[in-house]
N, C-alpha and C. Protein backbone atom coordinates (compact mmCIF):
# COMPACT_ATOMS: atom_id res chain seq x y z
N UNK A 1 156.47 109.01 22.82
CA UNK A 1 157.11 108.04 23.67
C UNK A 1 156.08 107.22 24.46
N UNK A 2 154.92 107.35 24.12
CA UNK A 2 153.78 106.84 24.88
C UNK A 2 154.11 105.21 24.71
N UNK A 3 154.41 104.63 23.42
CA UNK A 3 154.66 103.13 23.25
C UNK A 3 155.58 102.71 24.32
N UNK A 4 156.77 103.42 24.74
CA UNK A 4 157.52 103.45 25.58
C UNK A 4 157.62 103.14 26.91
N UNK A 5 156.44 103.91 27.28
CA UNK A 5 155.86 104.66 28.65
C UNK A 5 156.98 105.22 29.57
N UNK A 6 157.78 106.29 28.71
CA UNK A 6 158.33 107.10 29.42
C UNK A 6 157.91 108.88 28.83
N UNK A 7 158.15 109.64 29.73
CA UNK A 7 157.95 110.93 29.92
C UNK A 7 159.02 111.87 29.71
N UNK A 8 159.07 113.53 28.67
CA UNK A 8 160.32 113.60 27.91
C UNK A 8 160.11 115.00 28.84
N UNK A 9 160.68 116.01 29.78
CA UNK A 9 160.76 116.90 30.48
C UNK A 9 161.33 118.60 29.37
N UNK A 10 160.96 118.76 28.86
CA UNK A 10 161.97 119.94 28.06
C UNK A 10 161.72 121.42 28.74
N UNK A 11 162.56 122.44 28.86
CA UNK A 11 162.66 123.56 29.56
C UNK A 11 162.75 124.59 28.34
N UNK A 12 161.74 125.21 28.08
CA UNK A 12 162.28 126.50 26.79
C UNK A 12 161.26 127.77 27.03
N UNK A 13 162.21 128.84 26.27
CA UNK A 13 161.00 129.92 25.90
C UNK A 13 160.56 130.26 24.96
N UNK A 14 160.98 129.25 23.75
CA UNK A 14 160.75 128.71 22.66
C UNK A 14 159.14 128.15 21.92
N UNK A 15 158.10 129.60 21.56
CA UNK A 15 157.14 128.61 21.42
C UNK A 15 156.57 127.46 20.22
N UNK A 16 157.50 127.65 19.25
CA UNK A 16 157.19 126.62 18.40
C UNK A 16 157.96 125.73 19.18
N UNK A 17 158.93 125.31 19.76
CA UNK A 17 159.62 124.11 20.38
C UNK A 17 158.83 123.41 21.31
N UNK A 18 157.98 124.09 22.37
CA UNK A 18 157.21 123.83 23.17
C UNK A 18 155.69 123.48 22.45
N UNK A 19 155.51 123.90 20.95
CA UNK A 19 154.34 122.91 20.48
C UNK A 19 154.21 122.16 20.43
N UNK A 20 155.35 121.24 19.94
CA UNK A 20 156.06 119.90 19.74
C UNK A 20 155.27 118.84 20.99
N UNK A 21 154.66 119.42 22.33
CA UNK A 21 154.23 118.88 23.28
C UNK A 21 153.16 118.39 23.33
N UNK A 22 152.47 117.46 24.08
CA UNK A 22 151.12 117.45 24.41
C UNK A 22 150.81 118.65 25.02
N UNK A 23 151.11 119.11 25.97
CA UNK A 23 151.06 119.97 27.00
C UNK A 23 151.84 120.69 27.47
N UNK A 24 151.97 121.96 27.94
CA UNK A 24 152.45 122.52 28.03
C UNK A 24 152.10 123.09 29.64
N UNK A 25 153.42 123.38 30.45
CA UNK A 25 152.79 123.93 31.90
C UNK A 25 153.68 125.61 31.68
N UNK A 26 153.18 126.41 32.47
CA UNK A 26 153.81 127.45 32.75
C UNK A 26 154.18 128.13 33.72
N UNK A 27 155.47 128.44 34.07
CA UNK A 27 156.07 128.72 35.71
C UNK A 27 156.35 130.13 35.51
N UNK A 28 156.53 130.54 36.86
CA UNK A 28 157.00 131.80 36.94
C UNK A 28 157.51 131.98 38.34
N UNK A 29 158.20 132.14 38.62
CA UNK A 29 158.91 132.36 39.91
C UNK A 29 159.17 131.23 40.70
N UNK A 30 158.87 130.07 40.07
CA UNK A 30 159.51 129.19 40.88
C UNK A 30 157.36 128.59 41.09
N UNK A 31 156.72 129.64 40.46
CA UNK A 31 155.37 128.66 40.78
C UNK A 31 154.56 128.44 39.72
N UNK A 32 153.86 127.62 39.66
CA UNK A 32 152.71 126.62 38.29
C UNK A 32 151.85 128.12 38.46
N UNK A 33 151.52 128.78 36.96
CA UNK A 33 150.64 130.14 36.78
C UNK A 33 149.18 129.19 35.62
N UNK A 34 149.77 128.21 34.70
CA UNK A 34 149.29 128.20 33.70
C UNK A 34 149.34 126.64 33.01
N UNK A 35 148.27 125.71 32.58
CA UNK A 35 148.80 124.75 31.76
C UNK A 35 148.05 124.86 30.39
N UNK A 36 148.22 124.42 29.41
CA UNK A 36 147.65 124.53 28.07
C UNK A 36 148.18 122.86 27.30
N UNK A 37 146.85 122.60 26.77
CA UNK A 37 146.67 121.41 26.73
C UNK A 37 147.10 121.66 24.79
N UNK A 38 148.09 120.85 24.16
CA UNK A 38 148.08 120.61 23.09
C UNK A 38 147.93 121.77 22.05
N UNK A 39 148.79 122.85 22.38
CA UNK A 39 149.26 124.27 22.08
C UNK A 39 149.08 124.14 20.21
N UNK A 40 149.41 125.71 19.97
CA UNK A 40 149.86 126.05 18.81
C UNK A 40 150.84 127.28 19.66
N UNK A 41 152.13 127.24 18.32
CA UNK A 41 153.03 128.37 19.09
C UNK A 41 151.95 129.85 19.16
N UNK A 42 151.53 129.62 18.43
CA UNK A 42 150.48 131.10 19.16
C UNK A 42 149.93 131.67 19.87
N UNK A 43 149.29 130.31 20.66
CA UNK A 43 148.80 130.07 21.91
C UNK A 43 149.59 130.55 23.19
N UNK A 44 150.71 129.63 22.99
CA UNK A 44 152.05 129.71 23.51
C UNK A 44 152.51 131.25 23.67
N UNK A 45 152.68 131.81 22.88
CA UNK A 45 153.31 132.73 22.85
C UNK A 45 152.34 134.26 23.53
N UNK A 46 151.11 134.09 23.37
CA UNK A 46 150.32 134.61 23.87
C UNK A 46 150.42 134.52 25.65
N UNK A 47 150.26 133.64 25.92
CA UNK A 47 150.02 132.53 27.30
C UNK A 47 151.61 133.74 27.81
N UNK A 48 152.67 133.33 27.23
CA UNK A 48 153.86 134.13 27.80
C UNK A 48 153.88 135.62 27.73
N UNK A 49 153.72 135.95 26.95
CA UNK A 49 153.41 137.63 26.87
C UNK A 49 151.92 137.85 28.06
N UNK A 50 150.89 137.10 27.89
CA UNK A 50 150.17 138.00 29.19
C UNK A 50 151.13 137.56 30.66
N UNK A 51 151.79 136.30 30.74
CA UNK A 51 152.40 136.26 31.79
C UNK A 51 153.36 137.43 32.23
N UNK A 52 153.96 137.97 31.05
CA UNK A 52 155.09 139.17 31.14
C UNK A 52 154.19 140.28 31.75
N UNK A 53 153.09 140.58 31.32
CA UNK A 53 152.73 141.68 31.68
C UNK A 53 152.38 141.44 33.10
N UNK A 54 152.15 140.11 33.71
CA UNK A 54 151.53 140.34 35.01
C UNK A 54 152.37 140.33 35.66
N UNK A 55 153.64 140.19 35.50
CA UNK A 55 154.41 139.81 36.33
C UNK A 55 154.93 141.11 36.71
């Protein structure tokens, strides 16, 4: 959407869905833990599982 110049917001725990992104941020309780720049769901999915454990 960059030709556009608008910005697309998506909410998932989905990590191939969330590859689809440039970027990716990661919340947890209501706070920013994590961002990852231009993912693979692997990445992704990693990034959420150590979040599980810290939490």
């Amino acid at each position: 959407m960059r030709e556009l110049g608008q910005t697309v917001v998506m909410v998932t725990h989905d990590p191939v869905a969330a590859s689809y992104a440039d970027g990716v941020v990661l919340v947890a309780d209501g706070r920013l833990v994590d961002t990852l720049a231009k993912p693979d769901p692997a990445r992704i999915a990693e990034a959420m599982r150590l979040l599980g454990e810290v939490r």
